[in-house]
Protein backbone atom coordinates (compact mmCIF):
# COMPACT_ATOMS: atom_id res chain seq x y z
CA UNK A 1 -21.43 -39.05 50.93
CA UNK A 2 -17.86 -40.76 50.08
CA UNK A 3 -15.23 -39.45 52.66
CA UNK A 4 -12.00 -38.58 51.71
CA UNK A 5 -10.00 -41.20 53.81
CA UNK A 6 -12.34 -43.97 51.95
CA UNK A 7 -10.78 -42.92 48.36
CA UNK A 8 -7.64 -44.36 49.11
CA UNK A 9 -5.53 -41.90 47.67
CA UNK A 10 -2.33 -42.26 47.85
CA UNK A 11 -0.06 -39.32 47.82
CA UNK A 12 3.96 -39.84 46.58
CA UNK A 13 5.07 -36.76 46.85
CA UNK A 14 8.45 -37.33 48.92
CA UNK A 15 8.69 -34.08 51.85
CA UNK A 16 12.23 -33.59 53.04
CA UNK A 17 12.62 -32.02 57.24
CA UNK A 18 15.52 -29.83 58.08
CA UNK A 19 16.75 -26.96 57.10
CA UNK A 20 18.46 -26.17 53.80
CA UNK A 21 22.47 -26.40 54.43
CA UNK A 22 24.70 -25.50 51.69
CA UNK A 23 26.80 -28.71 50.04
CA UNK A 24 30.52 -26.80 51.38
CA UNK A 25 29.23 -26.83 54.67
CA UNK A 26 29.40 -30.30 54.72
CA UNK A 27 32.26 -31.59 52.73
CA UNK A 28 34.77 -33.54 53.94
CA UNK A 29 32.67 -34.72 56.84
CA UNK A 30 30.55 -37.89 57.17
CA UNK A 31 26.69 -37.96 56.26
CA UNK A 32 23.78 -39.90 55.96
CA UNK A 33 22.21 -40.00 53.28
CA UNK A 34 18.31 -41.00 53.89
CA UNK A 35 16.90 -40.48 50.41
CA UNK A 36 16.87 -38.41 47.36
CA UNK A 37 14.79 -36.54 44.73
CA UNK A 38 15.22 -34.92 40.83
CA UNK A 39 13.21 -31.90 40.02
CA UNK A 40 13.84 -29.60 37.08
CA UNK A 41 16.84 -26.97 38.15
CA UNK A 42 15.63 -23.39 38.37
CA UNK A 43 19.10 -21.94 37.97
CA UNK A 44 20.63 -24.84 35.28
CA UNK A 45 18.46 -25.15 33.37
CA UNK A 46 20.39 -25.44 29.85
CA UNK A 47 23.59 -26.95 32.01
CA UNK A 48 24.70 -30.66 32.73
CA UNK A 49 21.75 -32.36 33.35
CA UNK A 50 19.26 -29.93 34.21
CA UNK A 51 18.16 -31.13 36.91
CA UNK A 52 18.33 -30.37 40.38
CA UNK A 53 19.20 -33.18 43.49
CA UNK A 54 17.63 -32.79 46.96
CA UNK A 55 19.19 -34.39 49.35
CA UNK A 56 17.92 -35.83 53.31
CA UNK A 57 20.95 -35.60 54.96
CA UNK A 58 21.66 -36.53 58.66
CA UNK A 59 24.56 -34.25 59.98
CA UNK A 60 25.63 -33.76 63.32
CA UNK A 61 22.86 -35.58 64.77
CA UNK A 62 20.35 -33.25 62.76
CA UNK A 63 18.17 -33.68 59.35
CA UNK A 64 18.81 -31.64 56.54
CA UNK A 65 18.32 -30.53 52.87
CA UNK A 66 20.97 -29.85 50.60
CA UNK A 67 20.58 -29.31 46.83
CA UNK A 68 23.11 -29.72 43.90
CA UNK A 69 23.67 -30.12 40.17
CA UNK A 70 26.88 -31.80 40.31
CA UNK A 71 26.31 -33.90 37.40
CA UNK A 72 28.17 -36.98 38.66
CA UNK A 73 26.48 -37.24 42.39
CA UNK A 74 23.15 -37.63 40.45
CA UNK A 75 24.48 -39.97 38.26
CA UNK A 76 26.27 -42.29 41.10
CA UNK A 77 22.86 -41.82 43.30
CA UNK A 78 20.35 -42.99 40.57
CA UNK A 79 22.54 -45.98 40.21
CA UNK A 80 21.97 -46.82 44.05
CA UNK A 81 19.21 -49.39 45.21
CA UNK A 82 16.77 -48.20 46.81
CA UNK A 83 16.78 -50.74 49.56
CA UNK A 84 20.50 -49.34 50.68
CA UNK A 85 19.28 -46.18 51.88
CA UNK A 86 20.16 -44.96 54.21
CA UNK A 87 23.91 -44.91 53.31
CA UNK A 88 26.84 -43.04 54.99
CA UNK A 89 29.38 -41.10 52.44
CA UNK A 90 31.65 -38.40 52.63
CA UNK A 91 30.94 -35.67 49.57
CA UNK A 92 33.93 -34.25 48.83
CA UNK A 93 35.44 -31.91 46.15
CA UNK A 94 37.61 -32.14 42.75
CA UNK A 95 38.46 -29.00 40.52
CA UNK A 96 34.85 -27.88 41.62
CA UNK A 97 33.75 -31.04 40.75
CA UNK A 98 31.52 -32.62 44.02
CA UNK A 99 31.57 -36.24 44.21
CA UNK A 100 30.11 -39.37 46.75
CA UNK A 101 33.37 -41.29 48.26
């Protein structure tokens, strides 16, 4: 019988560590950011994009998650190469607008 391992599945789901830390605890101050992923927002669903960004953050030495639908941080991050993460940026915000700098 065919084992599992042998079927050389290949998984690309993409699973964030850390706990979830919400976007104005960490404005103003510098982060990593280690990757990113788009899902369908629960809660926006018929605003801006509809979509929800996660977020792997490094912040104060420690991995986390944050999530957003600011409209223009998944704009600038889709137009970011892949091979330049990890990055460092500062989010911070406009007229309750949140943005990369």
């Amino acid at each position: 019988m065919t084992k599992f391992s042998q079927l050389g599945v290949k998984v690309n789901t993409q699973h964030f560590v850390g706990e979830k830390i919400r976007i104005s605890s960490i404005l103003n101050v510098e982060i990593t950011v280690h990757a990113y992923k788009l899902v369908p927002s629960k809660q926006f669903k018929d605003k801006g994009t509809g979509q929800c960004l996660h977020l792997q953050i490094t912040f104060q030495g420690v991995k986390r998650i944050v999530f957003t639908s600011a409209m223009g941080m998944i704009e600038a991050i889709q137009q970011i190469p892949e091979d330049k993460f990890p990055f460092e940026t500062v989010i911070k915000e406009d007229v309750k607008r949140f943005y990369f700098s």
